[in-house]
PDB file of N, CA and C in Angstrom:
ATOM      1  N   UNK A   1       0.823  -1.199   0.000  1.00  0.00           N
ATOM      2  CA  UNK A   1       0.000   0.000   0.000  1.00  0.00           C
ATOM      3  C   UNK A   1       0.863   1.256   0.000  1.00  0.00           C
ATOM      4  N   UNK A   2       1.999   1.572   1.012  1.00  0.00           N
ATOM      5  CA  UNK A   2       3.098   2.481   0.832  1.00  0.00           C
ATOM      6  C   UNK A   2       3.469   2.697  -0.305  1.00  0.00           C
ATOM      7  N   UNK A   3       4.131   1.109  -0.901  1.00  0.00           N
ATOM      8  CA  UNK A   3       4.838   1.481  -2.142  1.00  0.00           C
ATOM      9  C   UNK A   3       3.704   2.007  -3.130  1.00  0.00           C
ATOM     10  N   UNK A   4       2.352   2.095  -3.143  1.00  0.00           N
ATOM     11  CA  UNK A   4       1.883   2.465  -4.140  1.00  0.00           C
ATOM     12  C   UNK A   4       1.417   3.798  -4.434  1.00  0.00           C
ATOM     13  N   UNK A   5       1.230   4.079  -2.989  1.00  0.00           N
ATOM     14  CA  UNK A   5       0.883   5.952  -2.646  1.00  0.00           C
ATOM     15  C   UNK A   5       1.753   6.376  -3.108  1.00  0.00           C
ATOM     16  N   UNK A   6       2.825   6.032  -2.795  1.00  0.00           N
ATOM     17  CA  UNK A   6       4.660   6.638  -3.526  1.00  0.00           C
ATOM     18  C   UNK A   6       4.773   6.374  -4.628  1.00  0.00           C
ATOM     19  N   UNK A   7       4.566   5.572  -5.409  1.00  0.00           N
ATOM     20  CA  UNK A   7       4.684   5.479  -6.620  1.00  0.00           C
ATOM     21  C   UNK A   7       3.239   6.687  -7.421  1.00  0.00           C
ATOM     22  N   UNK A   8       2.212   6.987  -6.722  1.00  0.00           N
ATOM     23  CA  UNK A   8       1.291   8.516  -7.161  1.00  0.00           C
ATOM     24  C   UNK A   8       1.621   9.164  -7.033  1.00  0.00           C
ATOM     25  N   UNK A   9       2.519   9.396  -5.852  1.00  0.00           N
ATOM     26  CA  UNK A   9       2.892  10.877  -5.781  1.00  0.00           C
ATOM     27  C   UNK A   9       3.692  10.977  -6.752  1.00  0.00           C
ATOM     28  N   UNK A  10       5.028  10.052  -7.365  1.00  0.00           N
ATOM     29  CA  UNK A  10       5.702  10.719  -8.011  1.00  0.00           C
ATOM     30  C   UNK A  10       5.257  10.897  -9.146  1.00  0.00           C
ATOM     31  N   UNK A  11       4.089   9.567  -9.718  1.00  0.00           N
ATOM     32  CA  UNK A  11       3.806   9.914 -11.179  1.00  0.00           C
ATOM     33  C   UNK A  11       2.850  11.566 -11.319  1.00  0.00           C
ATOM     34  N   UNK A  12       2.384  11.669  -9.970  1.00  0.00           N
ATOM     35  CA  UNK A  12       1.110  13.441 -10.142  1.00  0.00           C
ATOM     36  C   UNK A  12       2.598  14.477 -10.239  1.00  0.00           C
ATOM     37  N   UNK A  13       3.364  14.188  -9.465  1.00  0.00           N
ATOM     38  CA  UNK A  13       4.835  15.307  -9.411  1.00  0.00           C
ATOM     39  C   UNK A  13       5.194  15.331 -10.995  1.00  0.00           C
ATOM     40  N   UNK A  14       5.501  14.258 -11.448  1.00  0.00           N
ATOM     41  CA  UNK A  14       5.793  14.110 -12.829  1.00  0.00           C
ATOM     42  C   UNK A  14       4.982  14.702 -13.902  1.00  0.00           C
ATOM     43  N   UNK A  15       3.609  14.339 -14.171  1.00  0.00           N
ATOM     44  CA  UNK A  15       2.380  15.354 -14.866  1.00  0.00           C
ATOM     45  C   UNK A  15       2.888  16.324 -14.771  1.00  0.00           C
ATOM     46  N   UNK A  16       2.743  17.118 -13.128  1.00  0.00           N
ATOM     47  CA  UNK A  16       3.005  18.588 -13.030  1.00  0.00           C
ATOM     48  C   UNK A  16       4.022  19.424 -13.746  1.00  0.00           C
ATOM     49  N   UNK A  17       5.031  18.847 -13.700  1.00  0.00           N
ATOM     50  CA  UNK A  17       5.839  18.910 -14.175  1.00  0.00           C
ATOM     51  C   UNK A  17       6.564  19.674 -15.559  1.00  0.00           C
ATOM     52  N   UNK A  18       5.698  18.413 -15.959  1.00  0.00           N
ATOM     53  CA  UNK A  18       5.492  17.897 -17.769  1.00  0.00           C
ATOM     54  C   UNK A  18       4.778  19.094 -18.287  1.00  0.00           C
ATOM     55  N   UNK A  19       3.275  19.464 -17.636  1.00  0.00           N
ATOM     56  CA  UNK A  19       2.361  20.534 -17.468  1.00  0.00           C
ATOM     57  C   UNK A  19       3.310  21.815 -17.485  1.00  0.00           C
ATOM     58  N   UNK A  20       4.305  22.073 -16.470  1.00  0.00           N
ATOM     59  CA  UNK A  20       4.756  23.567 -16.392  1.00  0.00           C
ATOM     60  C   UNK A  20       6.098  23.244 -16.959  1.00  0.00           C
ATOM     61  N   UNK A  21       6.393  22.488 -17.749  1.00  0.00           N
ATOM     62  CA  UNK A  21       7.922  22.691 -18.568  1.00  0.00           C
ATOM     63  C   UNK A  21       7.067  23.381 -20.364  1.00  0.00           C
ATOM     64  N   UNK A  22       5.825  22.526 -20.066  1.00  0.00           N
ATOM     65  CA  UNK A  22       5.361  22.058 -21.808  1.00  0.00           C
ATOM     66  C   UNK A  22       4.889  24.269 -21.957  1.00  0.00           C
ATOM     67  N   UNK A  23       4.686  24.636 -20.785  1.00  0.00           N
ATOM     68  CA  UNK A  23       3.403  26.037 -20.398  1.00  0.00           C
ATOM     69  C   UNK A  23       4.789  27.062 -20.412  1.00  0.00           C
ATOM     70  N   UNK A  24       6.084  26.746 -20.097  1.00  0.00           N
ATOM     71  CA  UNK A  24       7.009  27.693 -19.816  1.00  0.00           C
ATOM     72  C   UNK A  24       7.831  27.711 -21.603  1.00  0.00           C
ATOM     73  N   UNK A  25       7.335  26.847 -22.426  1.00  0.00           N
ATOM     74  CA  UNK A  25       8.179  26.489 -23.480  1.00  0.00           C
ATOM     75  C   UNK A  25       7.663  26.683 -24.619  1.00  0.00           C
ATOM     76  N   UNK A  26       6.287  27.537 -24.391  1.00  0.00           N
ATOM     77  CA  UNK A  26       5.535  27.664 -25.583  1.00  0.00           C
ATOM     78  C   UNK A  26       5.749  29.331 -26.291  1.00  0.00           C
ATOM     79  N   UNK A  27       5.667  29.390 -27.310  1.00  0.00           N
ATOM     80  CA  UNK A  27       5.974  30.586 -27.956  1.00  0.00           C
ATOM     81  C   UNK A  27       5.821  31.857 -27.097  1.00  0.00           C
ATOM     82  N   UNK A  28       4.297  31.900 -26.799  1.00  0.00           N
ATOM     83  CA  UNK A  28       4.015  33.567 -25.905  1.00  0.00           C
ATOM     84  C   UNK A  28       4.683  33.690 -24.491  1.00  0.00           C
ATOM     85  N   UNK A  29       5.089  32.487 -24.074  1.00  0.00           N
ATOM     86  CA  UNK A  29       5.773  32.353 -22.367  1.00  0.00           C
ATOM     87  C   UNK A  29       7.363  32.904 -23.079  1.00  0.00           C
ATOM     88  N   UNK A  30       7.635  32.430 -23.734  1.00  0.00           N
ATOM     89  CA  UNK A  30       9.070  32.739 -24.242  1.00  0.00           C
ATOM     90  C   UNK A  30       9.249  33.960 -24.458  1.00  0.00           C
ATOM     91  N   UNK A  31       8.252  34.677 -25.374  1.00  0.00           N
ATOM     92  CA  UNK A  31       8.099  36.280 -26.213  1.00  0.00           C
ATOM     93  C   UNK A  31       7.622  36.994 -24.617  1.00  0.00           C
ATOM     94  N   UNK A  32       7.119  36.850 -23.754  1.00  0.00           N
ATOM     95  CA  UNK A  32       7.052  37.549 -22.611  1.00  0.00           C
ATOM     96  C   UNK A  32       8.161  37.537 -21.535  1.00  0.00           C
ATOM     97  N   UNK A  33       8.887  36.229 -21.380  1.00  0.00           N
ATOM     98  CA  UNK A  33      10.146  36.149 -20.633  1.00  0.00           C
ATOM     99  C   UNK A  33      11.342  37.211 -21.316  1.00  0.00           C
ATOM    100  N   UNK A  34      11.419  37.221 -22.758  1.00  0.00           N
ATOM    101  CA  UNK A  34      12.386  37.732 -23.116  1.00  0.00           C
ATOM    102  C   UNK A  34      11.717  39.687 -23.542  1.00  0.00           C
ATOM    103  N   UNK A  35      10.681  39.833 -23.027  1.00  0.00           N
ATOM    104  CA  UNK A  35      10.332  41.376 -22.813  1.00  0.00           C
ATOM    105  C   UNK A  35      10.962  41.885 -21.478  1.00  0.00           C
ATOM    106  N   UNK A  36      10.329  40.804 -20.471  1.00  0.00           N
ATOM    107  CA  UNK A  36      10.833  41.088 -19.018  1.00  0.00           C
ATOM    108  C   UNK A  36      12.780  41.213 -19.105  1.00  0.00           C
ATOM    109  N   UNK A  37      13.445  39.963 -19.632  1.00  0.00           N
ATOM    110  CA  UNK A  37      14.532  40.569 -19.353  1.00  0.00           C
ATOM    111  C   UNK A  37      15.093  41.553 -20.680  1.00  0.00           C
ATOM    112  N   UNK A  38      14.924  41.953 -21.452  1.00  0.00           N
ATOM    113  CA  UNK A  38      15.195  43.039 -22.517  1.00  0.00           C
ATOM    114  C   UNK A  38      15.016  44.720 -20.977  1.00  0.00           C
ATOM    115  N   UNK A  39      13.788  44.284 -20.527  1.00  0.00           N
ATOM    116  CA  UNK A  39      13.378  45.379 -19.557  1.00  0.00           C
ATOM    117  C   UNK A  39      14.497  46.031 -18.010  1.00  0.00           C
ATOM    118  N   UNK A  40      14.902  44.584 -17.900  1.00  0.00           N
ATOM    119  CA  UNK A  40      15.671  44.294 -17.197  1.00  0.00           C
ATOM    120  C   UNK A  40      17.387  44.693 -16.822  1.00  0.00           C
ATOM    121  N   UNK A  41      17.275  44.476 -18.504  1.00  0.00           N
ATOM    122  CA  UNK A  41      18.601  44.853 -19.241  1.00  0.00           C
ATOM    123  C   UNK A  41      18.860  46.056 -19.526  1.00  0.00           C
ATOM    124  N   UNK A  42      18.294  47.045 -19.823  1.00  0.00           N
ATOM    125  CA  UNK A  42      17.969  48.083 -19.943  1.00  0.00           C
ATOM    126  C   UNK A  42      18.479  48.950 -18.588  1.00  0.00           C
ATOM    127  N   UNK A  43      17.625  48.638 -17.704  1.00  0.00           N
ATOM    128  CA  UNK A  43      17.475  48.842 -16.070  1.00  0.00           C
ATOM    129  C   UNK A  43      18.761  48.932 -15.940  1.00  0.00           C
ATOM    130  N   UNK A  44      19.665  47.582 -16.164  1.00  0.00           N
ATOM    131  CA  UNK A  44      20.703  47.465 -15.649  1.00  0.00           C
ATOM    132  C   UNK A  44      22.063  48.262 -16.251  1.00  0.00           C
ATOM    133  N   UNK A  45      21.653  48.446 -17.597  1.00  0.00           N
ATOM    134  CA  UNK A  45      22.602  49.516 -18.014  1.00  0.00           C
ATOM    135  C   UNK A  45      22.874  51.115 -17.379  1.00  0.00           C
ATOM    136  N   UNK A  46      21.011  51.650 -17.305  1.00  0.00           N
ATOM    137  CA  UNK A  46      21.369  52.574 -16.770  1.00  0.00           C
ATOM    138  C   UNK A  46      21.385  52.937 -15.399  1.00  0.00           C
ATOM    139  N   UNK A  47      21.774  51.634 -14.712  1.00  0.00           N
ATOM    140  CA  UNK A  47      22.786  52.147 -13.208  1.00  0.00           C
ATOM    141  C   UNK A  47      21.548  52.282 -12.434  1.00  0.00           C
ATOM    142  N   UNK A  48      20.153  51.710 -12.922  1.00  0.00           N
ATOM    143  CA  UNK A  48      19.463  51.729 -12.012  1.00  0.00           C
ATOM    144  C   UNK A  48      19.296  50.385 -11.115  1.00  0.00           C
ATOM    145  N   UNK A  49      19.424  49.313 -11.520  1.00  0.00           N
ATOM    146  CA  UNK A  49      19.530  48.190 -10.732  1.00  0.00           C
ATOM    147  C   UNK A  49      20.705  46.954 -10.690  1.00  0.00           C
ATOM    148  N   UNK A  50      20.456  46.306 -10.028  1.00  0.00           N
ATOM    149  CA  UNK A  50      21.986  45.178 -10.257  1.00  0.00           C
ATOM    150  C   UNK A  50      21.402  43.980  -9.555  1.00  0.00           C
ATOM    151  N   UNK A  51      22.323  43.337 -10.154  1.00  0.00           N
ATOM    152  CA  UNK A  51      22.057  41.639 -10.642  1.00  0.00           C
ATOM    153  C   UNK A  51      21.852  41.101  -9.159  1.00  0.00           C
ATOM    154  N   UNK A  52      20.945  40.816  -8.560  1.00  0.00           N
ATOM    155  CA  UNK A  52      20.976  40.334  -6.891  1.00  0.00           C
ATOM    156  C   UNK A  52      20.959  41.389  -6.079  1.00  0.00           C
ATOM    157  N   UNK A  53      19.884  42.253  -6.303  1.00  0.00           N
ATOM    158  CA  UNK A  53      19.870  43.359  -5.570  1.00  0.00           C
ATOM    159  C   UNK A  53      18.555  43.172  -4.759  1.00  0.00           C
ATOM    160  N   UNK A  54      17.923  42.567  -5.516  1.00  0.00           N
ATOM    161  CA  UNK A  54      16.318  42.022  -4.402  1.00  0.00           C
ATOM    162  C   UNK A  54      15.151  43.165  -5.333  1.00  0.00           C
ATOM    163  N   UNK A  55      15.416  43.674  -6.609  1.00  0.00           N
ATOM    164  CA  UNK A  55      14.560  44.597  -6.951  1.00  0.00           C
ATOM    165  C   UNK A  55      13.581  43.753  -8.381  1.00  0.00           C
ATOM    166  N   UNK A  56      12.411  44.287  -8.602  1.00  0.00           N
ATOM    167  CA  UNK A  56      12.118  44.297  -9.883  1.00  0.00           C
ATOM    168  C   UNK A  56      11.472  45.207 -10.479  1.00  0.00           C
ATOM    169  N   UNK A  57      11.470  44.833 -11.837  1.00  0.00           N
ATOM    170  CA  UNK A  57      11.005  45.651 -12.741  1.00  0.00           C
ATOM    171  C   UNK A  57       9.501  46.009 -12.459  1.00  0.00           C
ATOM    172  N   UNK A  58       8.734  46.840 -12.171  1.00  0.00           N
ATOM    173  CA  UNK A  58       7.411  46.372 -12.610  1.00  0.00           C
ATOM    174  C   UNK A  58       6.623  47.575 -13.200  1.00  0.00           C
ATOM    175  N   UNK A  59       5.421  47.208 -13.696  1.00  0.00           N
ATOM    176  CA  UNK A  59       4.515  48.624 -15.122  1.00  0.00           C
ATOM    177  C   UNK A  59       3.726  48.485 -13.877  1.00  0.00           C
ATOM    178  N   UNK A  60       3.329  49.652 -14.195  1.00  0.00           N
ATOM    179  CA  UNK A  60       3.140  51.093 -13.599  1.00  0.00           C
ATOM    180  C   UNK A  60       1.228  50.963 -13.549  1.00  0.00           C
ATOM    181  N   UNK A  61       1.090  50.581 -15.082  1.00  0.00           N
ATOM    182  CA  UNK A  61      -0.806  50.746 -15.367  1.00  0.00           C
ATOM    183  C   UNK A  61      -0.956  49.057 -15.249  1.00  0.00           C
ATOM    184  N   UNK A  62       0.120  48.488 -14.516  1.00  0.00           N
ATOM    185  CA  UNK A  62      -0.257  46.332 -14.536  1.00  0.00           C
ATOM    186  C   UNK A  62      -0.099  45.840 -15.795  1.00  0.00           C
ATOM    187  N   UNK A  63       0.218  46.857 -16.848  1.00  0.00           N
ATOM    188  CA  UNK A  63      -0.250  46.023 -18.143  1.00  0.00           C
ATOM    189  C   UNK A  63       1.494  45.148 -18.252  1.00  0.00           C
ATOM    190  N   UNK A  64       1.577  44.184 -18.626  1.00  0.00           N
ATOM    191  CA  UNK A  64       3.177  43.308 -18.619  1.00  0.00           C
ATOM    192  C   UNK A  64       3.147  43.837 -20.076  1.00  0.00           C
ATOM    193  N   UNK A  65       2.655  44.200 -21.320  1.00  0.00           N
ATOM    194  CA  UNK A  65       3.084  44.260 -22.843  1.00  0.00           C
ATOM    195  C   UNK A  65       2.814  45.997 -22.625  1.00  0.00           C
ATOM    196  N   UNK A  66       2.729  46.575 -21.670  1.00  0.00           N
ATOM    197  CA  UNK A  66       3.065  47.891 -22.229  1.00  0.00           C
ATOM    198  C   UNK A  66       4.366  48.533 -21.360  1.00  0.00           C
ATOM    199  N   UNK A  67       5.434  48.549 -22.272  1.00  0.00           N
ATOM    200  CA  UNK A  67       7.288  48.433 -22.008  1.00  0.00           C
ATOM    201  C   UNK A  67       7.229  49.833 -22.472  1.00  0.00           C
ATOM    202  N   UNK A  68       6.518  50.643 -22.046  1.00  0.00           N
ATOM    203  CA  UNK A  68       7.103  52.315 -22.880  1.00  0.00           C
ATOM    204  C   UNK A  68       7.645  52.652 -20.857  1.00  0.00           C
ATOM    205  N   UNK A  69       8.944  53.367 -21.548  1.00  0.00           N
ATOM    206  CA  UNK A  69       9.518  53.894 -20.342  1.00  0.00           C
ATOM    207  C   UNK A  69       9.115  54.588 -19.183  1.00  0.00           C
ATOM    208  N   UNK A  70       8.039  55.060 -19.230  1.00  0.00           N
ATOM    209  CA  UNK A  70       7.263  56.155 -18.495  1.00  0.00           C
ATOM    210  C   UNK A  70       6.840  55.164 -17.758  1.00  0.00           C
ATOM    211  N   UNK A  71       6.490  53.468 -18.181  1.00  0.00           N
ATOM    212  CA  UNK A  71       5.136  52.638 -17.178  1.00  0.00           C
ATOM    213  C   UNK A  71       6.315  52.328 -16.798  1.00  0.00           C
ATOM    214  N   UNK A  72       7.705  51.826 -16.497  1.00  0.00           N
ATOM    215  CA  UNK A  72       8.201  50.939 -16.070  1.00  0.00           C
ATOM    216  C   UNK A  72       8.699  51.374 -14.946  1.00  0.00           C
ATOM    217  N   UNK A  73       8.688  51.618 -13.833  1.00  0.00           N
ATOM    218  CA  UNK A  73       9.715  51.672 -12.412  1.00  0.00           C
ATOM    219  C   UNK A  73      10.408  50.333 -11.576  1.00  0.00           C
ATOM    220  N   UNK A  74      11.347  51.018 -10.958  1.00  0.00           N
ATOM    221  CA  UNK A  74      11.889  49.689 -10.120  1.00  0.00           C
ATOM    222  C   UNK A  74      11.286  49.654  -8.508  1.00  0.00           C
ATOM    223  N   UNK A  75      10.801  48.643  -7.953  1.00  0.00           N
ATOM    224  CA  UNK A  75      10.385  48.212  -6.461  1.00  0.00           C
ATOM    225  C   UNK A  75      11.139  47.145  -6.468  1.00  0.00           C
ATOM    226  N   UNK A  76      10.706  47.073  -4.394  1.00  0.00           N
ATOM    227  CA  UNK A  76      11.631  46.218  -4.206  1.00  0.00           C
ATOM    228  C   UNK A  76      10.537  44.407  -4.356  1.00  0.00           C
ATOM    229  N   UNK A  77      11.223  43.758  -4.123  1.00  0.00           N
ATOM    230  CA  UNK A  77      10.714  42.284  -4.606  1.00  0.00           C
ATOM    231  C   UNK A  77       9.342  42.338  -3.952  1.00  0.00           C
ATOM    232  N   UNK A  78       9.585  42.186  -2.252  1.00  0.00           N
ATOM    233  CA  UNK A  78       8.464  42.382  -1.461  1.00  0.00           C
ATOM    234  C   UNK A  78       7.399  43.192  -2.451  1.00  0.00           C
ATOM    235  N   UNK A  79       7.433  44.317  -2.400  1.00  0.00           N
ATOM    236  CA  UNK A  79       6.172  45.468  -2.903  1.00  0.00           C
ATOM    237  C   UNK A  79       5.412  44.871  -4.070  1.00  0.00           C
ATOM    238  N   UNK A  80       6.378  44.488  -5.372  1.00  0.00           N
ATOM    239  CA  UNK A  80       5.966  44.353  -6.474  1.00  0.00           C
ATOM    240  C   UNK A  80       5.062  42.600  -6.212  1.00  0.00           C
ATOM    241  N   UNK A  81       5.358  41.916  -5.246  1.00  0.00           N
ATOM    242  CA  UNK A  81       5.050  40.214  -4.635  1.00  0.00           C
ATOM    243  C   UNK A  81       3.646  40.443  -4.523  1.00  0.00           C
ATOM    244  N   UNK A  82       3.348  41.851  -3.449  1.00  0.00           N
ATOM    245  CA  UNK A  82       2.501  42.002  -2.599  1.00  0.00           C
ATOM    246  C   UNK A  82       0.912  42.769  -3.695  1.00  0.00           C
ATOM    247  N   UNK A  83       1.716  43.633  -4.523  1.00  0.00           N
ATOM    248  CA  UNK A  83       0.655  44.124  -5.576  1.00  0.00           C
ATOM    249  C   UNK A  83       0.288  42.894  -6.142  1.00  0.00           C
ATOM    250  N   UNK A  84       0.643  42.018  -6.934  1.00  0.00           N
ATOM    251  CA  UNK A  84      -0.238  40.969  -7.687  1.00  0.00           C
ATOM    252  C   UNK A  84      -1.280  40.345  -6.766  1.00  0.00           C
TER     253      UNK A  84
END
């Protein structure tokens, strides 16, 4: 009976898995990861943030596809955690 609960858990761990590799690997997850760090990058050029600093990026009106400079400010991890 043990061995078989254990043998569910790992196959539901496994699904999950499968589920958020297949969801992180699809075209629009990709085209939005690489807005965030383009945004990021940016940030980091101009001396406003650094790599392990505990900050992020975040827009201003919530929208994640509107990257015009005016929406974007930096908070700290906490703040930007706590708004979503």
């Amino acid at each position: 009976m043990v061995y078989h609960d254990i043998w569910l858990t790992i196959s539901v761990k496994e699904k999950v898995l499968s589920v958020y590799r297949k969801y992180h690997a699809s075209k629009k997850m990709k085209q939005e990861r690489a807005l965030r760090n383009k945004n990021r990058r940016e940030a980091i050029r101009q001396g406003r943030v650094r790599k392990g600093d505990g900050t992020h990026i975040d827009h201003k009106d919530g929208n994640p596809k509107n990257n015009m400079k005016r929406n974007l400010r930096v908070v700290s991890a906490k703040k930007n955690r706590k708004k979503q």
